[in-house]
C-alpha atoms as a PDB file:
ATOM      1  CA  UNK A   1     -58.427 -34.471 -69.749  1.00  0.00           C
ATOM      2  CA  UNK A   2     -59.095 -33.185 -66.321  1.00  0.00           C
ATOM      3  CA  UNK A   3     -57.239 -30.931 -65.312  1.00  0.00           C
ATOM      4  CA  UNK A   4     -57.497 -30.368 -61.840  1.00  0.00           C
ATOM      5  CA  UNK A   5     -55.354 -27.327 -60.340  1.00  0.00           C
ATOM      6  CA  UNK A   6     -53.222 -28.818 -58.362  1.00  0.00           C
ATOM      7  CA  UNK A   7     -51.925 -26.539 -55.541  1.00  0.00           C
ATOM      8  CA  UNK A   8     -48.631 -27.277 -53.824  1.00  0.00           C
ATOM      9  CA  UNK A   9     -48.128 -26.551 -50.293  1.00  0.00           C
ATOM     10  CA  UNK A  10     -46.041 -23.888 -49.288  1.00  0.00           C
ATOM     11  CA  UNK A  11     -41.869 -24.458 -49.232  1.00  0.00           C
ATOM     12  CA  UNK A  12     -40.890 -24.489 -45.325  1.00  0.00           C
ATOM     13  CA  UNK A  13     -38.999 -21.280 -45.233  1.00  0.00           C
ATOM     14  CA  UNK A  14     -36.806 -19.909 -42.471  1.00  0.00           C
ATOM     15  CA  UNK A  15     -39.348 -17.256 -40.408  1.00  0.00           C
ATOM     16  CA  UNK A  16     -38.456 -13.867 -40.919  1.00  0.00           C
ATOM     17  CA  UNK A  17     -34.693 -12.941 -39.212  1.00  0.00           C
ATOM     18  CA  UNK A  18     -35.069 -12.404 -35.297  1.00  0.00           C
ATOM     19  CA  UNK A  19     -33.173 -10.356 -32.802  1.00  0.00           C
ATOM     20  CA  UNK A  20     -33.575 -12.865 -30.149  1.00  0.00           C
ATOM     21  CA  UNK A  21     -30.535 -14.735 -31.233  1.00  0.00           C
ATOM     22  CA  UNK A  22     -28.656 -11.201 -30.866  1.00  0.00           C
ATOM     23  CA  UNK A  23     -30.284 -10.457 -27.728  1.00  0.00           C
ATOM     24  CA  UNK A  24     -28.981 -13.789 -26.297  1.00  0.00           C
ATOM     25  CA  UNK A  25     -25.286 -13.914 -27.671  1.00  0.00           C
ATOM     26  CA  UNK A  26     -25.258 -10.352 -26.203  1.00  0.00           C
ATOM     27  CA  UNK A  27     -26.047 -11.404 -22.915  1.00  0.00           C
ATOM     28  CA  UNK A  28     -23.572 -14.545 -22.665  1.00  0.00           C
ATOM     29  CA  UNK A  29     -20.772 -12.290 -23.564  1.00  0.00           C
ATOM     30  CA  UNK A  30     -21.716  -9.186 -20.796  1.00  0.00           C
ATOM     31  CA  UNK A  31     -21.816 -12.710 -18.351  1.00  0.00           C
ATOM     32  CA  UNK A  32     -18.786 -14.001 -19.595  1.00  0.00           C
ATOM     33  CA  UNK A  33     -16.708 -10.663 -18.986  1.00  0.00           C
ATOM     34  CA  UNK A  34     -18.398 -10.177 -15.748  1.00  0.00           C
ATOM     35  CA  UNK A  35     -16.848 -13.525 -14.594  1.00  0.00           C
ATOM     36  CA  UNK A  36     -13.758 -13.428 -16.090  1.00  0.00           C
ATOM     37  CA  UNK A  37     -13.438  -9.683 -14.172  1.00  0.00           C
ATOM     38  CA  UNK A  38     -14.706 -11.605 -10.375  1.00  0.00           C
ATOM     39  CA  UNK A  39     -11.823 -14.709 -11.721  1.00  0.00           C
ATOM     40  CA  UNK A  40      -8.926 -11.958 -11.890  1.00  0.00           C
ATOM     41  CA  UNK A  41     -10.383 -10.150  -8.648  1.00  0.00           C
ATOM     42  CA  UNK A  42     -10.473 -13.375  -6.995  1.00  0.00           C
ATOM     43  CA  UNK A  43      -7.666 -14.212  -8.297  1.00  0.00           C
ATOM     44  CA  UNK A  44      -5.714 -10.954  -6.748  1.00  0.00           C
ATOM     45  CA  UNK A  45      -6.949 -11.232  -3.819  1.00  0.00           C
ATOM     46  CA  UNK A  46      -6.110 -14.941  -3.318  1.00  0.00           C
ATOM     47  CA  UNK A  47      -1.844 -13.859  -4.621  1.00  0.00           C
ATOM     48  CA  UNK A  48      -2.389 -10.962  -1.639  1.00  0.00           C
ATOM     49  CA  UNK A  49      -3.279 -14.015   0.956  1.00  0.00           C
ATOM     50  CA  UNK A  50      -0.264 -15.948  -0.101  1.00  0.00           C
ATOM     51  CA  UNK A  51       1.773 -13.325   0.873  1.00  0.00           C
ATOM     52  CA  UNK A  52       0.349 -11.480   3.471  1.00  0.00           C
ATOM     53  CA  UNK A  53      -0.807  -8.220   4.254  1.00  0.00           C
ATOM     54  CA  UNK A  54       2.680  -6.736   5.631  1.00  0.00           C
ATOM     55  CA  UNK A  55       3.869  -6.524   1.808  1.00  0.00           C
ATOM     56  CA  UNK A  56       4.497  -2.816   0.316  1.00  0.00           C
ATOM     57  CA  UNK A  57       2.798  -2.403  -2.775  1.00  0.00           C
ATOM     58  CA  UNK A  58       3.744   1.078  -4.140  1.00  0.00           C
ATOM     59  CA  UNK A  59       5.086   2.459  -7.759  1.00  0.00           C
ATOM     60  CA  UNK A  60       9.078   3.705  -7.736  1.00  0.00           C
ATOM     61  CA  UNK A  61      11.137   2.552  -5.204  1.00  0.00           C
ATOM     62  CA  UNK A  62       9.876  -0.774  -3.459  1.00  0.00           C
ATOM     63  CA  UNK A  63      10.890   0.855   0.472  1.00  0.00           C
ATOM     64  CA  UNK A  64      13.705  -2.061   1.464  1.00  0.00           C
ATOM     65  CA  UNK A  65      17.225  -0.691   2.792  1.00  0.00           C
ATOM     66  CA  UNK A  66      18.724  -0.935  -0.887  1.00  0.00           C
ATOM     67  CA  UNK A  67      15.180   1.024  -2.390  1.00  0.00           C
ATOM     68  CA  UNK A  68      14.865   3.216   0.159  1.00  0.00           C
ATOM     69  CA  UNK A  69      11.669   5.720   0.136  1.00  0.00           C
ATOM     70  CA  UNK A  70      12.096   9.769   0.183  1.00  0.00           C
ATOM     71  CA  UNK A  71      11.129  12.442   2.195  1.00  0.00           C
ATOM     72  CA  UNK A  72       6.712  12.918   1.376  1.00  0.00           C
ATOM     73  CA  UNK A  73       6.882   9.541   0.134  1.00  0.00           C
ATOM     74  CA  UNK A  74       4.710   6.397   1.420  1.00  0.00           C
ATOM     75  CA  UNK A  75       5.222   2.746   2.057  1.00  0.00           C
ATOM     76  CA  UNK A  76       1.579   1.663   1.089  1.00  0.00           C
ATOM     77  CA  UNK A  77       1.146  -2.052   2.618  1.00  0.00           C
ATOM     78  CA  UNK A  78      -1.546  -4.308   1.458  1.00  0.00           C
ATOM     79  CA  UNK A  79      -3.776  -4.329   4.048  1.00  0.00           C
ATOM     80  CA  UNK A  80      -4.360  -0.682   3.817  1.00  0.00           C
ATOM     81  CA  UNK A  81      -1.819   1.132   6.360  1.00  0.00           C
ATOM     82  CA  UNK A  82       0.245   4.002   4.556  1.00  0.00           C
ATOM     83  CA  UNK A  83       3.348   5.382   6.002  1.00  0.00           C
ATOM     84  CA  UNK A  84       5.019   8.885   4.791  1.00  0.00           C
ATOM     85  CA  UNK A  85       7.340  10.461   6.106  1.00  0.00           C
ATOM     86  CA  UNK A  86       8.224  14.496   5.715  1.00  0.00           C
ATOM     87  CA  UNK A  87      11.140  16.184   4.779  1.00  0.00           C
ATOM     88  CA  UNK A  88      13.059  17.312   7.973  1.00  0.00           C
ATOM     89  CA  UNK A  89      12.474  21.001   8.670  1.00  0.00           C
ATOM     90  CA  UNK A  90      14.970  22.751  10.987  1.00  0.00           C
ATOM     91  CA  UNK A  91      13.989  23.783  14.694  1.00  0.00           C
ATOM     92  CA  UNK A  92      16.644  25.635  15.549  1.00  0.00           C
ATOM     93  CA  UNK A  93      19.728  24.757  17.661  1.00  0.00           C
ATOM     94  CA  UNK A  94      21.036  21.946  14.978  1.00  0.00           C
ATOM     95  CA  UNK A  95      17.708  20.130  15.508  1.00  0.00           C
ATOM     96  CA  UNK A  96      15.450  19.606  12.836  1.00  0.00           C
ATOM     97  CA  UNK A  97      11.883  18.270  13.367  1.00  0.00           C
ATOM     98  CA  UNK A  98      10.126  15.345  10.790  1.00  0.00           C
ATOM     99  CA  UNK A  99       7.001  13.675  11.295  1.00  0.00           C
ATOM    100  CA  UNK A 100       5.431  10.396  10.573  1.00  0.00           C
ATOM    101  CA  UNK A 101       1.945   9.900   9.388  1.00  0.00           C
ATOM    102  CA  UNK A 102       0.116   6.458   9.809  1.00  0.00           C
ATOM    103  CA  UNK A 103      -3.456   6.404   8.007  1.00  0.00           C
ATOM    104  CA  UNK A 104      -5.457   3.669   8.795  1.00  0.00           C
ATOM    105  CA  UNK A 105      -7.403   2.212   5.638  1.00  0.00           C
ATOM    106  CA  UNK A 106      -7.302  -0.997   6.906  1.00  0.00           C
ATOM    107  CA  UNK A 107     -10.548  -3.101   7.957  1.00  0.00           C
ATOM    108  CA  UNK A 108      -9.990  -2.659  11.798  1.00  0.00           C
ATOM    109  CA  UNK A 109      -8.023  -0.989  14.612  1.00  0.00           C
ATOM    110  CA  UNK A 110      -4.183  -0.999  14.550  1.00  0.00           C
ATOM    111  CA  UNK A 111      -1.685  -1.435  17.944  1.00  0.00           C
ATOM    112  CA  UNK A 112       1.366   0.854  16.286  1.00  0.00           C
ATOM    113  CA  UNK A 113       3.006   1.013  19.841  1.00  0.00           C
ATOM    114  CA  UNK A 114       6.047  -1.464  21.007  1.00  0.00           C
ATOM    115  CA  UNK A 115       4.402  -5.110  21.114  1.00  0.00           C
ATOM    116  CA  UNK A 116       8.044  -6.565  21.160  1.00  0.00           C
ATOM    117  CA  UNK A 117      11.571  -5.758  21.921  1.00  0.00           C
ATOM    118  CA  UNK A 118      11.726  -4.622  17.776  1.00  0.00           C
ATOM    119  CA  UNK A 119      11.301  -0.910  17.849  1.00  0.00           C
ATOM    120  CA  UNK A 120       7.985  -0.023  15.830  1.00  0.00           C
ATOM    121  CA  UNK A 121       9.920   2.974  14.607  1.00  0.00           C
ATOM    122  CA  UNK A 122      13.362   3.874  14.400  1.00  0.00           C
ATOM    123  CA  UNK A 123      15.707   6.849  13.169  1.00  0.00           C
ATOM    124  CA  UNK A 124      19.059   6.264  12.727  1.00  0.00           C
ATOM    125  CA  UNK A 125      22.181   8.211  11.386  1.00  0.00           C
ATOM    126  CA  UNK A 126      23.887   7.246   8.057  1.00  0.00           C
ATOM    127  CA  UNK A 127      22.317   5.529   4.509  1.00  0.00           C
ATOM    128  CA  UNK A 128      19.605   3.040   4.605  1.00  0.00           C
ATOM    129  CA  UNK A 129      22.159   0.367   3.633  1.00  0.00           C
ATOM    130  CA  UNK A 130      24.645   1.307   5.903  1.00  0.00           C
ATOM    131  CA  UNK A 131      24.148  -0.483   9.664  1.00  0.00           C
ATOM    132  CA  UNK A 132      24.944   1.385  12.858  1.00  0.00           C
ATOM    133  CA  UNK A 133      28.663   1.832  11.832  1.00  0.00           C
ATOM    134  CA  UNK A 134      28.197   5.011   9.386  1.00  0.00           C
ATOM    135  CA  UNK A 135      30.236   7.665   9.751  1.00  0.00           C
ATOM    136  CA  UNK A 136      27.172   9.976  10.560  1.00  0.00           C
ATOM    137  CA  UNK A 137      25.680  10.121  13.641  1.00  0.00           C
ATOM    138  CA  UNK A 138      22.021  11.026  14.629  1.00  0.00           C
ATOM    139  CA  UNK A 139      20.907  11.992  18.162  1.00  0.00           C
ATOM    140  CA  UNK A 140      17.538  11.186  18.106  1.00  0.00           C
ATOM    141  CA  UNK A 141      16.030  13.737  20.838  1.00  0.00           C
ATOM    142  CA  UNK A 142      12.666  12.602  21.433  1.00  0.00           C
ATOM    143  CA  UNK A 143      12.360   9.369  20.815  1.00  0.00           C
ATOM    144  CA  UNK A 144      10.269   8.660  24.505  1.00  0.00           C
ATOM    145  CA  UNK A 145       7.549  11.073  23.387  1.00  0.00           C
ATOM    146  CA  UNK A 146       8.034   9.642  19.686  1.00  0.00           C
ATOM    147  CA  UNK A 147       6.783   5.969  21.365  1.00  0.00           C
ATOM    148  CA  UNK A 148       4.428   7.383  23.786  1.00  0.00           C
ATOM    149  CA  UNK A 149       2.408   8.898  20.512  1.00  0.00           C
ATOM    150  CA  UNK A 150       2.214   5.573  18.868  1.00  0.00           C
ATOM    151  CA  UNK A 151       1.450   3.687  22.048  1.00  0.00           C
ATOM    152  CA  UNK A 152      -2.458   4.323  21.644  1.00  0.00           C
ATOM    153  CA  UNK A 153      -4.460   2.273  19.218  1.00  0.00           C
ATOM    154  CA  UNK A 154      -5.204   3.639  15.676  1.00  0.00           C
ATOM    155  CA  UNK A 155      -8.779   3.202  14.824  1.00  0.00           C
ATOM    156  CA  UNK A 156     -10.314   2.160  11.503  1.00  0.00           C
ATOM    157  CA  UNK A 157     -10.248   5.225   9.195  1.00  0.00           C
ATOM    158  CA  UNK A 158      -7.773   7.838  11.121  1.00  0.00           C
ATOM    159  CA  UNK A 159      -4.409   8.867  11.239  1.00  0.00           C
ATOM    160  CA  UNK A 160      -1.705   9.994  13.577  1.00  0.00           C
ATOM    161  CA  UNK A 161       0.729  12.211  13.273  1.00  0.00           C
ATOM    162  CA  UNK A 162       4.235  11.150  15.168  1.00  0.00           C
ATOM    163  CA  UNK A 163       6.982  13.984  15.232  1.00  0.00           C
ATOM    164  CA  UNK A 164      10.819  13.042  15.579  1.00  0.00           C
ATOM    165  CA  UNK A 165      13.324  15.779  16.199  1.00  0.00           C
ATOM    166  CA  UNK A 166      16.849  14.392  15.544  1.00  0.00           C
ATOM    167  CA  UNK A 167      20.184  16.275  15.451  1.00  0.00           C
ATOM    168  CA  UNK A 168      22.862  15.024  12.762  1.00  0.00           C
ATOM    169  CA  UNK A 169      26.424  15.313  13.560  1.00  0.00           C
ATOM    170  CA  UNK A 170      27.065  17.709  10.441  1.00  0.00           C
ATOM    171  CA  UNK A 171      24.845  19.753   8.499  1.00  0.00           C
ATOM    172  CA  UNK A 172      23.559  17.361   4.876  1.00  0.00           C
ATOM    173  CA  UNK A 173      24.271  14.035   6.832  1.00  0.00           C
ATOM    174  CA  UNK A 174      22.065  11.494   5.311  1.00  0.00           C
ATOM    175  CA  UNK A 175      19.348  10.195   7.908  1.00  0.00           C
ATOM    176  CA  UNK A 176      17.282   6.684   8.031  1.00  0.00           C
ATOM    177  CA  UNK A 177      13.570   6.173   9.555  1.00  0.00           C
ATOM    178  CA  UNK A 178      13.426   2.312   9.200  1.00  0.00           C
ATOM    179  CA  UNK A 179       9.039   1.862  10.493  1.00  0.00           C
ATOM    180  CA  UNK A 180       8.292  -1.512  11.077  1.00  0.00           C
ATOM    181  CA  UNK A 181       4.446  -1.330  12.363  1.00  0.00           C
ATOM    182  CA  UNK A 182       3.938  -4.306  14.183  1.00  0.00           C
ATOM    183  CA  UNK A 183       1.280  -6.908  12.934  1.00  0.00           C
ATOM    184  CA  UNK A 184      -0.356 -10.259  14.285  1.00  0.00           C
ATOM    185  CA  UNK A 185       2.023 -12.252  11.401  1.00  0.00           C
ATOM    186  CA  UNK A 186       4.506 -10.710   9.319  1.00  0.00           C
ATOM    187  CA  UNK A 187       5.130  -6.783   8.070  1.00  0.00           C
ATOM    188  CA  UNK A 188       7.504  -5.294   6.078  1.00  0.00           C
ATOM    189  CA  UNK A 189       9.982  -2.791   7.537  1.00  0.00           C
ATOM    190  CA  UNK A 190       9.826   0.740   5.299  1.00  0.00           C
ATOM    191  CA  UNK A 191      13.085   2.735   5.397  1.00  0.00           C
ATOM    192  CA  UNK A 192      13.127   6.081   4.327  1.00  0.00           C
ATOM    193  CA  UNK A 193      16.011   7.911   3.403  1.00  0.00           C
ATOM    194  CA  UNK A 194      16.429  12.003   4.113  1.00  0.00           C
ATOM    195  CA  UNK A 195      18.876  14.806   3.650  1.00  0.00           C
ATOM    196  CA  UNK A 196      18.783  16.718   6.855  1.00  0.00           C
ATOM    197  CA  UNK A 197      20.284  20.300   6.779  1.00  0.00           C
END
């Protein structure tokens, strides 16, 4: 009988394990996340533009007359303008002195002065519910010189300081800065709430 060796060919076998499959899947999901985090930016920025960039957007109380803001807090608006106010510090005579502080983070120069017949900023005796009819009244003393230091235009990247001296009609009368910074469409007005005395 011949016999002849028969040899068989080798069994196709699956090549050794590679990390090229790793590699890839690795990859995808670092490009996945990266566009899912540009969707929700996108996506942020696109809810801002719906509403404009007069909105507040600041943790605790939202800044409106029934929320009012208080003393050394800010009204942070969306397009980059912050607002505090301080706590009124007395002068002497019954008048006590508070400032304003506008910082400027937005992407160009702001015109805080009067562009209307709305007041930019007001301060006002009485709760920030309450309308002119409170039972408190405020004189407040400088509010010329408090308009002439807004009438300049805020660059990109500064601040201004804007001092109001007022004098309540009793010592501990509640007192109301309502700032409504004027703006090409729409801005929220800010009202701040403070003890004086």
């Amino acid at each position: 009988m011949d016999t002849e060796a028969t040899t068989s060919a080798p069994a196709d076998t699956d090549p050794a394990p590679s990390s090229r499959g790793f590699y890839g899947c690795a990859i995808a999901m670092v490009v996945a996340v990266v566009l899912i985090a540009l969707a929700a930016a996108g996506l942020s920025d696109f809810e801002k533009g719906l509403d404009g960039d007069g909105q507040m957007e600041q943790p605790g109380p939202e800044g409106s007359s029934s929320q009012p803001l208080g003393a050394g807090m800010t009204a942070r608006y969306e397009d980059g303008l912050w607002v505090t106010v301080s706590a009124a510090r007395p002068e002497g005579d019954g008048v006590y002195r508070l400032t304003v502080t506008y910082e400027n983070d937005t992407d160009g120069e702001l015109h805080l002065g009067r562009t209307s017949l709305d007041r930019p900023l007001a301060v006002r005796g009485g709760a920030a519910d309450e309308d002119d009819t409170s039972d408190y009244s405020t004189s407040w003393v400088n509010s010329e010189q408090s308009e002439d230091a807004l009438a300049p235009v805020l660059p990109e990247g500064e601040s201004r300081v804007v001092p109001a001296l007022v004098e309540p009609s009793r010592k501990g009368a509640p007192v109301t800065v309502e700032v409504t910074p004027p703006h090409s469409g729409y801005r929220e007005t800010a009202y701040f709430e403070l003890s004086v005395g």
